[in-house]
Protein backbone atom coordinates (compact mmCIF):
# COMPACT_ATOMS: atom_id res chain seq x y z
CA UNK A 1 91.74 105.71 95.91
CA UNK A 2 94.70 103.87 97.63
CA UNK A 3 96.89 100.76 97.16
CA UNK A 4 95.99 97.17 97.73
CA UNK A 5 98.23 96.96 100.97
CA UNK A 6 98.31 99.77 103.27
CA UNK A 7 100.07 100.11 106.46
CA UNK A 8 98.01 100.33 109.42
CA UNK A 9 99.13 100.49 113.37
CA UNK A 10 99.07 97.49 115.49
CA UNK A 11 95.94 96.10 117.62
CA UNK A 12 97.31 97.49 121.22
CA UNK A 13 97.49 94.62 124.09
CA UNK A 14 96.72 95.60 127.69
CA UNK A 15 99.63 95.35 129.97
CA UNK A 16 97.58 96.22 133.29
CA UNK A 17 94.67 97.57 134.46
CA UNK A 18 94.03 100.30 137.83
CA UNK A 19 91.55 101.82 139.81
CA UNK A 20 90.75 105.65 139.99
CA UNK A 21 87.65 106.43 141.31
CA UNK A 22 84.83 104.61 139.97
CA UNK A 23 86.60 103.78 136.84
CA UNK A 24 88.78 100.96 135.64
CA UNK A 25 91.60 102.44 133.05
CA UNK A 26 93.80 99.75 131.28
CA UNK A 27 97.34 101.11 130.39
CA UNK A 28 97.77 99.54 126.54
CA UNK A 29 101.17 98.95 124.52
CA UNK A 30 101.21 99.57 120.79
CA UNK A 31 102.15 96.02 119.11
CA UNK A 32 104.08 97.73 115.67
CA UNK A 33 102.48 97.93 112.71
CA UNK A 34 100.81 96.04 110.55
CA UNK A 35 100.15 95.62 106.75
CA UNK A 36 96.08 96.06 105.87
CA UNK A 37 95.07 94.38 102.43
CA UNK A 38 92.06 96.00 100.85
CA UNK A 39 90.96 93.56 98.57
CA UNK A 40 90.62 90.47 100.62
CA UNK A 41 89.25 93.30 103.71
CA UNK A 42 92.19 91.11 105.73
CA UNK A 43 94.77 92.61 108.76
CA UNK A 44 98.33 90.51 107.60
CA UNK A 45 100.24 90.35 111.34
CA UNK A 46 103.12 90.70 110.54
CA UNK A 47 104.11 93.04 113.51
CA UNK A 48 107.01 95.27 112.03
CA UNK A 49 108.18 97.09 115.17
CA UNK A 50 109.31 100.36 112.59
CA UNK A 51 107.11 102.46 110.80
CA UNK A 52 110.07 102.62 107.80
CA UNK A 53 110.17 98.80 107.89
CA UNK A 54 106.49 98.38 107.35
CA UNK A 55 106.23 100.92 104.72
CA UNK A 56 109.13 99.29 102.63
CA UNK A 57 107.18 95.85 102.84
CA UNK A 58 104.33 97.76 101.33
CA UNK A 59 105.46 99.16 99.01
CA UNK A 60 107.08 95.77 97.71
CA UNK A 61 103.87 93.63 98.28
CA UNK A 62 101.93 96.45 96.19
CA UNK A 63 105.21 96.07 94.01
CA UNK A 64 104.84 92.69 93.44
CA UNK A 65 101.07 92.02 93.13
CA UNK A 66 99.28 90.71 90.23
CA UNK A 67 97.37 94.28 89.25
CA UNK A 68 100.12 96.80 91.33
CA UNK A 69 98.16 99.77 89.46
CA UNK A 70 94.56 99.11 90.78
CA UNK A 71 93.50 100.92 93.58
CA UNK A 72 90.43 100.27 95.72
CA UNK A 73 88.28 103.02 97.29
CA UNK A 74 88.76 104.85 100.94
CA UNK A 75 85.60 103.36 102.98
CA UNK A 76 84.30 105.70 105.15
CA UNK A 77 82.76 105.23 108.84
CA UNK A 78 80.25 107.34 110.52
């Protein structure tokens, strides 16, 4: 089980694109982090650019939520 709001990494942006071969490869920049909340199955943006930052808004979002003990199940993809 895990916590209402989790932190998750940033959606990375492309900054350019090149050529080898056959291939196109786009070279992509990590955007922060972001906060993940499982019950509403929502990405917040709010684009800390520190892990520690992040995790310290986490922990006072889960903090200050209306149920801060519930926890909500790890899905799984496969």
């Amino acid at each position: 089980m895990q916590p209402r709001f989790v932190l998750v990494p940033g959606v990375p942006s492309d900054t350019e694109s090149f050529r080898l071969g056959i291939r196109y490869y786009a070279r992509t920049v990590s955007e922060g982090f972001d906060i993940y909340d499982n019950q509403e199955k929502a990405r917040l943006k709010r684009g800390f650019p520190t892990r520690d930052l992040g995790a310290a808004m986490c922990e006072k979002m889960n903090a200050e939520a209306i149920n801060p003990d519930a926890s909500f199940p790890v899905l799984r993809c496969e």
